[in-house]
Protein backbone atom coordinates (compact mmCIF):
# COMPACT_ATOMS: atom_id res chain seq x y z
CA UNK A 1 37.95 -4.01 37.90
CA UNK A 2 38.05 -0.46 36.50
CA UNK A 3 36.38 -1.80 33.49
CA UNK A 4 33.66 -3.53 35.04
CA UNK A 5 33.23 0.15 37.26
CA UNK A 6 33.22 2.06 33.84
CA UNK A 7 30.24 -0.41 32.39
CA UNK A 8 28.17 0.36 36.17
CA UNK A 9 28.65 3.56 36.05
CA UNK A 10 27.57 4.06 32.35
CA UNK A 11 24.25 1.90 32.55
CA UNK A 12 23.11 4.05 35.43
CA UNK A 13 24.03 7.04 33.73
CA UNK A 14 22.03 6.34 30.41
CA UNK A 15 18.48 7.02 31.84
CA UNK A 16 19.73 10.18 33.07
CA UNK A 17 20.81 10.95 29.52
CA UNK A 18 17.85 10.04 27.91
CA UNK A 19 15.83 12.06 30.16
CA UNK A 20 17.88 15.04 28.96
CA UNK A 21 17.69 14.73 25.45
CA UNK A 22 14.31 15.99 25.29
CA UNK A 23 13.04 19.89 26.31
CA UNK A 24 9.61 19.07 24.72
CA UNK A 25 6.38 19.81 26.93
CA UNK A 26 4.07 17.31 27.48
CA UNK A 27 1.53 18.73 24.61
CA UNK A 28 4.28 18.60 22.37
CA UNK A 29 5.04 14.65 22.99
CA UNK A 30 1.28 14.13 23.00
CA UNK A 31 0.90 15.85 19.39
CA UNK A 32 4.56 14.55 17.95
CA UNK A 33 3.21 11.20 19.14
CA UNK A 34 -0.17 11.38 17.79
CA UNK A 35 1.06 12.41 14.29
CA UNK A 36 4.14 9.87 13.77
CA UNK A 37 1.46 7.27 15.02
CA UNK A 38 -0.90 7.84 12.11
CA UNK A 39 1.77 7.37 9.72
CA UNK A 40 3.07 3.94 10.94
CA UNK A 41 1.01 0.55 10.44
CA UNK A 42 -0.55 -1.51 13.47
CA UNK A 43 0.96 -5.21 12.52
CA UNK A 44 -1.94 -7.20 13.86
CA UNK A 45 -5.04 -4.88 12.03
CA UNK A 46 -2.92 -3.74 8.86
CA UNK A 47 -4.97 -1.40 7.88
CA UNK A 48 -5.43 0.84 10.85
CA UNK A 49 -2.49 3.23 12.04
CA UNK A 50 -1.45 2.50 15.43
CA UNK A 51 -3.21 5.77 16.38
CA UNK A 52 -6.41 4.27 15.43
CA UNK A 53 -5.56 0.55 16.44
CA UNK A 54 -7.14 -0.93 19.92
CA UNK A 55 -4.75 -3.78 19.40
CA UNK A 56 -2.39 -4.47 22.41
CA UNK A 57 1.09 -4.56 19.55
CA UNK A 58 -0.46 -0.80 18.68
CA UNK A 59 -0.50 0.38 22.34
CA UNK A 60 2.94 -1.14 22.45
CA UNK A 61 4.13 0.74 19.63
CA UNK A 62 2.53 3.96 20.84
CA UNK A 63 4.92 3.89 23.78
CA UNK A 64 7.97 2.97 22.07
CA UNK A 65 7.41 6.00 20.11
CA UNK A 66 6.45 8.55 22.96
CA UNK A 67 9.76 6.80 24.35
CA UNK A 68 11.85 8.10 21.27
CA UNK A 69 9.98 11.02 21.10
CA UNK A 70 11.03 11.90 24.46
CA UNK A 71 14.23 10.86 23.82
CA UNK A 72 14.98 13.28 21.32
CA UNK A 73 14.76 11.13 17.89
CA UNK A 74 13.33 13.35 15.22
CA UNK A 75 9.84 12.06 13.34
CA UNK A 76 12.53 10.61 10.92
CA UNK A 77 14.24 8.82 13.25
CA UNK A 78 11.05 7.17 14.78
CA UNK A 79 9.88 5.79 11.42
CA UNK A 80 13.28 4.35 10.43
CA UNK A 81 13.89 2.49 13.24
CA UNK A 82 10.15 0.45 13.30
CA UNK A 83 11.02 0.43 9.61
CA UNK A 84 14.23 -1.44 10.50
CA UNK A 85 12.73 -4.02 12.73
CA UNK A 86 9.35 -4.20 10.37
CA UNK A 87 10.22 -3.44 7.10
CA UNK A 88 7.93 -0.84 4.69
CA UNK A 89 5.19 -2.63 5.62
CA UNK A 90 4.75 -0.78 8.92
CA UNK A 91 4.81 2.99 6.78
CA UNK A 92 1.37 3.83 6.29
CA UNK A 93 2.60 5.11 2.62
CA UNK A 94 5.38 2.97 1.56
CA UNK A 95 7.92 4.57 -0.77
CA UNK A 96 7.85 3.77 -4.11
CA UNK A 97 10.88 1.18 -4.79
CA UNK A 98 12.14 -1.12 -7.49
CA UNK A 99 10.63 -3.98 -5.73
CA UNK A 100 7.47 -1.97 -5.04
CA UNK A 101 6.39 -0.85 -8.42
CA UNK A 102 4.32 -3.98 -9.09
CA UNK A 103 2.46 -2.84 -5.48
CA UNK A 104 2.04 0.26 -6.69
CA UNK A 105 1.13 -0.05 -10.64
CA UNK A 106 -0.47 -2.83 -10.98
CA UNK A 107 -4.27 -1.86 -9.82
CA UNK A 108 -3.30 0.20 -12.93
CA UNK A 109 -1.74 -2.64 -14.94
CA UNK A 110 -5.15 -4.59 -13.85
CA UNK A 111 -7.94 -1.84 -14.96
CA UNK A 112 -5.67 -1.04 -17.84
CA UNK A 113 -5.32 -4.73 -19.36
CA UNK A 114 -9.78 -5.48 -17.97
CA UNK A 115 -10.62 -2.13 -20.33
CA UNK A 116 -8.23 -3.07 -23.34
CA UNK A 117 -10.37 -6.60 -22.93
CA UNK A 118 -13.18 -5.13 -23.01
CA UNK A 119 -12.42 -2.91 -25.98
CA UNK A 120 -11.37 -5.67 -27.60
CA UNK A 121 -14.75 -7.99 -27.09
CA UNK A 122 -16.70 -5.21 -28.49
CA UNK A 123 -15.03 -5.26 -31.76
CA UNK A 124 -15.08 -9.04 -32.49
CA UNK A 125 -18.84 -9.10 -32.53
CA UNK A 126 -18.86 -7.19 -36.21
CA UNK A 127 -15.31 -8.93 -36.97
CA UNK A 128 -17.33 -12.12 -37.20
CA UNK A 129 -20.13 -11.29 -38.67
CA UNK A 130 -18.58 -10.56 -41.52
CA UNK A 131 -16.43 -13.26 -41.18
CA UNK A 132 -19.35 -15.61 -41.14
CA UNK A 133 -20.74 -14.34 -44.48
CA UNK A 134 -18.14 -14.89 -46.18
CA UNK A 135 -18.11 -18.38 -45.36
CA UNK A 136 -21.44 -18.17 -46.81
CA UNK A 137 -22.37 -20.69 -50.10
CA UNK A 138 -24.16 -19.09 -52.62
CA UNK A 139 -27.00 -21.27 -52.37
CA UNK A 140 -27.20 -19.69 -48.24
CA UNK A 141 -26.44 -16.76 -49.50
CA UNK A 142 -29.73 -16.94 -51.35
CA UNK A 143 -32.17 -18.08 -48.95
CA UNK A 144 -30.51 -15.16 -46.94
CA UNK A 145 -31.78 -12.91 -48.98
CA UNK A 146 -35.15 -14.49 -49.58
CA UNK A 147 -35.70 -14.35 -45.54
CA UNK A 148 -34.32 -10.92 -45.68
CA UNK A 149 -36.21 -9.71 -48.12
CA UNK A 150 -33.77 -8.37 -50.35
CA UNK A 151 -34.56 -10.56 -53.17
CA UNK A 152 -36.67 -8.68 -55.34
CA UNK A 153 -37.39 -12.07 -57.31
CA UNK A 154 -39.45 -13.46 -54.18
């Protein structure tokens, strides 16, 4: 009985709490909220922040975070726990991981490999001409010559 009294008394008590934990004017939520919001991911767009996001998830996620904000989590706090439920896909600028290097390197890997390619297709061109010449029988290698006009016998 005193137990079940303990758990009522606590659940009313928590929104009382919360509204405690923050001395922040309403400017300061506004701008807090604004600026942890361009950092974070909408879900549904991915590739708007959920400041810029019309998406209903976004507006969703802007509350949650004016509700922490108000609550008293730092910036910090805000981003770890929708990167808890969401993973680094919801940071606007993941961190750089073990498992994220290939995210993050490999545009370079990709222009690196495309130019060394490239360098590489401009040499074989003179590689096989000369290659081709010396495959060359003497009798070609003679009417070469006479259609080049290096033959001074012609």
């Amino acid at each position: 009985m005193i137990r079940a009294l303990l758990i009522a008394l606590s659940l009313f008590a928590l929104p009382a709490l919360a509204q405690q934990g923050s001395d922040l004017s309403e400017a300061e939520v506004k701008a807090r909220t604004e600026s942890i919001g361009k950092t974070l991911r909408c879900v549904v767009c991915q590739n708007q922040s959920i400041a810029d996001s019309d998406a209903t998830l976004a507006e969703d996620m802007r509350t949650l975070v004016e509700a922490r904000v108000r609550a008293g989590d730092s910036d910090e706090d805000v981003r770890a726990y929708f990167r808890e439920r969401y993973g680094d896909f919801v940071l606007m600028d993941p961190p750089v991981e073990t498992y994220t290097w290939l995210l993050w390197f490999g545009p370079l890997l990709f222009v690196l490999a495309g130019l060394s390619w490239y360098l590489l297709s401009i040499r074989k061109p003179s590689e096989s001409v000369a290659e081709d010449e010396s495959d060359l029988s003497d009798a070609e290698r003679e009417r070469l010559k006479k259609l080049l006009g290096d033959d001074p016998t012609a």
